[in-house]
C-alpha atoms as a PDB file:
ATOM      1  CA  UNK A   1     113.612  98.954 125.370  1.00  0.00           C
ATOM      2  CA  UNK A   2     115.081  96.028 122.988  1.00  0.00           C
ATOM      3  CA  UNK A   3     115.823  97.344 119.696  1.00  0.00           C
ATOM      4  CA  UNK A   4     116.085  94.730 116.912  1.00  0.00           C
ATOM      5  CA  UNK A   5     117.483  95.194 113.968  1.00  0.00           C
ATOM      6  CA  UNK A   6     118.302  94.051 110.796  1.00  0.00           C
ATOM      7  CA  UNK A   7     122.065  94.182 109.422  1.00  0.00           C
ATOM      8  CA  UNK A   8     122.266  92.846 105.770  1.00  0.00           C
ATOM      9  CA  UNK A   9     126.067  92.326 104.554  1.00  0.00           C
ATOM     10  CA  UNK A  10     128.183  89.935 103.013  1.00  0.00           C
ATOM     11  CA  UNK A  11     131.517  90.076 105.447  1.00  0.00           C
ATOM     12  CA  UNK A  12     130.902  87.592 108.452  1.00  0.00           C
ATOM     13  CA  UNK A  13     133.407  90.162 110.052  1.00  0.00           C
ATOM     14  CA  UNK A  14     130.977  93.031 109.431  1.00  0.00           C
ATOM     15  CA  UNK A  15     127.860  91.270 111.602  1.00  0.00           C
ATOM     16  CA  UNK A  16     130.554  90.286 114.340  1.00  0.00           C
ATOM     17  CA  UNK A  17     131.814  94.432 114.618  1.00  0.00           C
ATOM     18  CA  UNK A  18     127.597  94.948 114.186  1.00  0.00           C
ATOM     19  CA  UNK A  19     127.391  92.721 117.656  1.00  0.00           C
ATOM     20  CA  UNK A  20     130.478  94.288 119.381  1.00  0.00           C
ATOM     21  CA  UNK A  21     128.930  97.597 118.207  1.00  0.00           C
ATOM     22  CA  UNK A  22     125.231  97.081 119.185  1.00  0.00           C
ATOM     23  CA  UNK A  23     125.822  95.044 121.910  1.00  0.00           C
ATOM     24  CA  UNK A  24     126.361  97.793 124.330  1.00  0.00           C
ATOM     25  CA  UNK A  25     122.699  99.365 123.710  1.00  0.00           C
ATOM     26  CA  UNK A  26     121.550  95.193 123.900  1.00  0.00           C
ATOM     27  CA  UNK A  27     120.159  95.765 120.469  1.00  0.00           C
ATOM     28  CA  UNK A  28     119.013  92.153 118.963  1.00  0.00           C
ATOM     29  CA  UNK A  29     120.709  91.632 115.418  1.00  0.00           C
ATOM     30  CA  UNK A  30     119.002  89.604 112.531  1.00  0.00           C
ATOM     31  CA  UNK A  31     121.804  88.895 110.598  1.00  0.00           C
ATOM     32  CA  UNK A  32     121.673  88.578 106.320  1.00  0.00           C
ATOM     33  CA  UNK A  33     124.115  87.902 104.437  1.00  0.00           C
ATOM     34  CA  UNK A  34     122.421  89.417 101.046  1.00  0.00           C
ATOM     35  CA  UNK A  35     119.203  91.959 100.085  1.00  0.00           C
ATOM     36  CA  UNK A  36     117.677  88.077  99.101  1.00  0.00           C
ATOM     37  CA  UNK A  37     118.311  86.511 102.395  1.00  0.00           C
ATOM     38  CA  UNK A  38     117.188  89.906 104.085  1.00  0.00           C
ATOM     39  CA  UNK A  39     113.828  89.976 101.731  1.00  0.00           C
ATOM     40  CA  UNK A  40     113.453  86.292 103.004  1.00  0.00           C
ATOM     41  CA  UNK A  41     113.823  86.939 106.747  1.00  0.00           C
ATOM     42  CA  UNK A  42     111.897  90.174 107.411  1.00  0.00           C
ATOM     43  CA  UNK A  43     108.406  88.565 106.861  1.00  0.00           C
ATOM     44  CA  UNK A  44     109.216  86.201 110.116  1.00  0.00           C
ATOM     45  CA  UNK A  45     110.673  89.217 112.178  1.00  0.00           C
ATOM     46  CA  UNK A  46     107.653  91.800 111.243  1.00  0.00           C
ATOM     47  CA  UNK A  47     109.146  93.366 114.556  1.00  0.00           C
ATOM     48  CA  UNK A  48     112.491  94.827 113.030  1.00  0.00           C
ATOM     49  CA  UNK A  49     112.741  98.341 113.530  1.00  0.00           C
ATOM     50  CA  UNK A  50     115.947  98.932 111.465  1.00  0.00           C
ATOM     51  CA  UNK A  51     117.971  98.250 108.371  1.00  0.00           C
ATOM     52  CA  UNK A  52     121.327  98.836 108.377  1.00  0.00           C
ATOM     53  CA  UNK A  53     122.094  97.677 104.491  1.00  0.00           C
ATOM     54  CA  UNK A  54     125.550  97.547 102.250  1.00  0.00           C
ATOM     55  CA  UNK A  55     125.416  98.188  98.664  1.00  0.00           C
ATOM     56  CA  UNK A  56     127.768  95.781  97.274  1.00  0.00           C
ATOM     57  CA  UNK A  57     126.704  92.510  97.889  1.00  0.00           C
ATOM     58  CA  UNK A  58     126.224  89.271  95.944  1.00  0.00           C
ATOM     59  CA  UNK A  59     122.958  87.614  95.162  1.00  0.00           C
ATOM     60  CA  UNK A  60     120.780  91.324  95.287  1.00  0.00           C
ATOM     61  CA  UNK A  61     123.100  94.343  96.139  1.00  0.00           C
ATOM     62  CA  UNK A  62     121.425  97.124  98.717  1.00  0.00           C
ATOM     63  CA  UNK A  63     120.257  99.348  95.579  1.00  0.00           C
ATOM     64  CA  UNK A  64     117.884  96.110  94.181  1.00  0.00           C
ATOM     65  CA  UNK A  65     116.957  95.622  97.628  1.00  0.00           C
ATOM     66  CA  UNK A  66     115.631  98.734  98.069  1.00  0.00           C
ATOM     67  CA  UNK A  67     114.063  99.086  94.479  1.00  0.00           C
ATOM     68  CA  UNK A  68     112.175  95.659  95.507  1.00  0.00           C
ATOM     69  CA  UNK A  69     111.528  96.944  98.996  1.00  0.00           C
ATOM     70  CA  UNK A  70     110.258 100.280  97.790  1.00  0.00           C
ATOM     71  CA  UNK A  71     107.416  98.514  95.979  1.00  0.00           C
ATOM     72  CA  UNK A  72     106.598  96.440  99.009  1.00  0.00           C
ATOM     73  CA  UNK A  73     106.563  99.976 101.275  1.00  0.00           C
ATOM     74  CA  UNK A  74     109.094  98.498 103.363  1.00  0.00           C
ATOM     75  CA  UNK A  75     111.003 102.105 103.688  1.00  0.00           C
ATOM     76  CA  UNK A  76     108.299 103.600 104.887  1.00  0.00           C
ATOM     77  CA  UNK A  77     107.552 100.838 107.515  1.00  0.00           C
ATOM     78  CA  UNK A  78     111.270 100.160 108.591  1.00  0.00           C
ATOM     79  CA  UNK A  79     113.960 102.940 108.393  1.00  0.00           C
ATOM     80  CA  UNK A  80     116.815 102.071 106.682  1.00  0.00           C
ATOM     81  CA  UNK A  81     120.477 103.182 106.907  1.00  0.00           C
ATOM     82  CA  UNK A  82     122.884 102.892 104.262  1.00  0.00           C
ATOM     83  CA  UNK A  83     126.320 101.569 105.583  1.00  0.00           C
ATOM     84  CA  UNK A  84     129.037 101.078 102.683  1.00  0.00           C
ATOM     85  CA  UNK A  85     132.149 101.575 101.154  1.00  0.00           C
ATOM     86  CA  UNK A  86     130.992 101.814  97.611  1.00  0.00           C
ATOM     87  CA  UNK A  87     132.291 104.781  96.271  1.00  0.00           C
ATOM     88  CA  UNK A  88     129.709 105.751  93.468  1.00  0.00           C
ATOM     89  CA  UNK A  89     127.817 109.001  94.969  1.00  0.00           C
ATOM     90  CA  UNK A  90     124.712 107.904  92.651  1.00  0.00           C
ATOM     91  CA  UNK A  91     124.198 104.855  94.710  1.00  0.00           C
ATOM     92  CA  UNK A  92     124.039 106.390  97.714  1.00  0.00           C
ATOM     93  CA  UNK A  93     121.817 109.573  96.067  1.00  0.00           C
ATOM     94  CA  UNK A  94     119.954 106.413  94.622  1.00  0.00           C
ATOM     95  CA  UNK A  95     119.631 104.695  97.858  1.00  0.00           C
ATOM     96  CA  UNK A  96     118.337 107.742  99.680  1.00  0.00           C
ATOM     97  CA  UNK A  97     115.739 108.279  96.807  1.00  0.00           C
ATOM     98  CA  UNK A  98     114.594 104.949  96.649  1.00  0.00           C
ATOM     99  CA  UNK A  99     113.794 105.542 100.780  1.00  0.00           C
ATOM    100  CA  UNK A 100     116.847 104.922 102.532  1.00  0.00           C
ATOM    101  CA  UNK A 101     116.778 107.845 105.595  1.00  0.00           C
ATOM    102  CA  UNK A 102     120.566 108.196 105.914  1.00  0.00           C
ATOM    103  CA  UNK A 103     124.170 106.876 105.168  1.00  0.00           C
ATOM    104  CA  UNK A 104     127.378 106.225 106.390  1.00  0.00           C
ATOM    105  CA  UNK A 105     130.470 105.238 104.485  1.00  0.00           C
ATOM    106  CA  UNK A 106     132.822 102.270 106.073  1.00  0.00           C
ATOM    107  CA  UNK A 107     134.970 102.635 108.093  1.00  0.00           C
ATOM    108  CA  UNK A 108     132.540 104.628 111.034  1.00  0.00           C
ATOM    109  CA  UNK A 109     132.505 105.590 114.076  1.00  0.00           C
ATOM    110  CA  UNK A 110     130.665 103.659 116.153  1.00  0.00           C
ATOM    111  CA  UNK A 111     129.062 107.231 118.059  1.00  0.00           C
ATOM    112  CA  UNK A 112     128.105 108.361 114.591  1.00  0.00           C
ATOM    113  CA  UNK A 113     126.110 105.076 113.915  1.00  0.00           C
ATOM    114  CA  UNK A 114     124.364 105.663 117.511  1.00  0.00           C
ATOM    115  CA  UNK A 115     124.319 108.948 116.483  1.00  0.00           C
ATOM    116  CA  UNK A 116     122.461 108.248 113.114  1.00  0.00           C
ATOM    117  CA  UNK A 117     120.217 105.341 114.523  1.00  0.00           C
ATOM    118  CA  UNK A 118     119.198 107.881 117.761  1.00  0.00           C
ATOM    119  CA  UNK A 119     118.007 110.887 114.813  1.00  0.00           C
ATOM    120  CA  UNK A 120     116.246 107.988 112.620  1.00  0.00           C
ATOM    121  CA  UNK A 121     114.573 106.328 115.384  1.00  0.00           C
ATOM    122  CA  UNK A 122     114.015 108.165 117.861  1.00  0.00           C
ATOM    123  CA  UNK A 123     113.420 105.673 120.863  1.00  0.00           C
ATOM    124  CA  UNK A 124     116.997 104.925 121.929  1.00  0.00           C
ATOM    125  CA  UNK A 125     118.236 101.501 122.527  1.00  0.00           C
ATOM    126  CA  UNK A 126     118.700 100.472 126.741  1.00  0.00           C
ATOM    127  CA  UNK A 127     122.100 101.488 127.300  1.00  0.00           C
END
């Protein structure tokens, strides 16, 4: 089964590790560059079945995405996982309130995201 999902960053470098990453379990990756951008995309790919979203970006930072996305029930339609370096704890507690379903701090292992995606949605990607 094709998996698509969503990866909202700001590093160019970041989506291209995303594809090397991915592309094993041929996942399909919308790529956004900001929480805008990714608020903008997602009503033309109503078929994404995860979010993986940084917090410090330009434009609308993960924590305003999700406070926006929260009141749209996008959460609850579309796990999302928190993928940053941002140190502050009470973004991530806020994140996780606010409906994100898990986190990972940068840099990862890549078996840990699998990992992570594989608990949050449960139909695995075709290896």
């Amino acid at each position: 089964m094709l998996r698509k999902i969503m990866v909202v960053d700001d590093s160019a470098l970041i989506h291209q590790m995303y594809r090397l990453v991915m592309g094993r379990y041929k996942c399909e990756i919308v790529d956004a560059m900001n929480g805008q951008e990714a608020m903008d995309l997602l009503p033309a790919h109503e078929d994404v079945q995860l979010i993986l979203l940084d917090i410090n970006m330009p434009v609308m930072n993960g924590v305003q995405f999700l406070e926006k996305a929260s009141t749209l029930g996008i959460p609850r339609r579309i796990p999302v996982i928190v993928i940053s370096t941002e140190g502050k704890e009470e973004d991530t507690i806020r994140g996780l309130k606010l409906g994100a379903r898990g986190y990972l701090k940068k840099p990862f292992n890549p078996g840990d995201l699998h990992d992570l995606i594989e608990k949050i949605v449960p139909a695995p990607c075709a290896a």
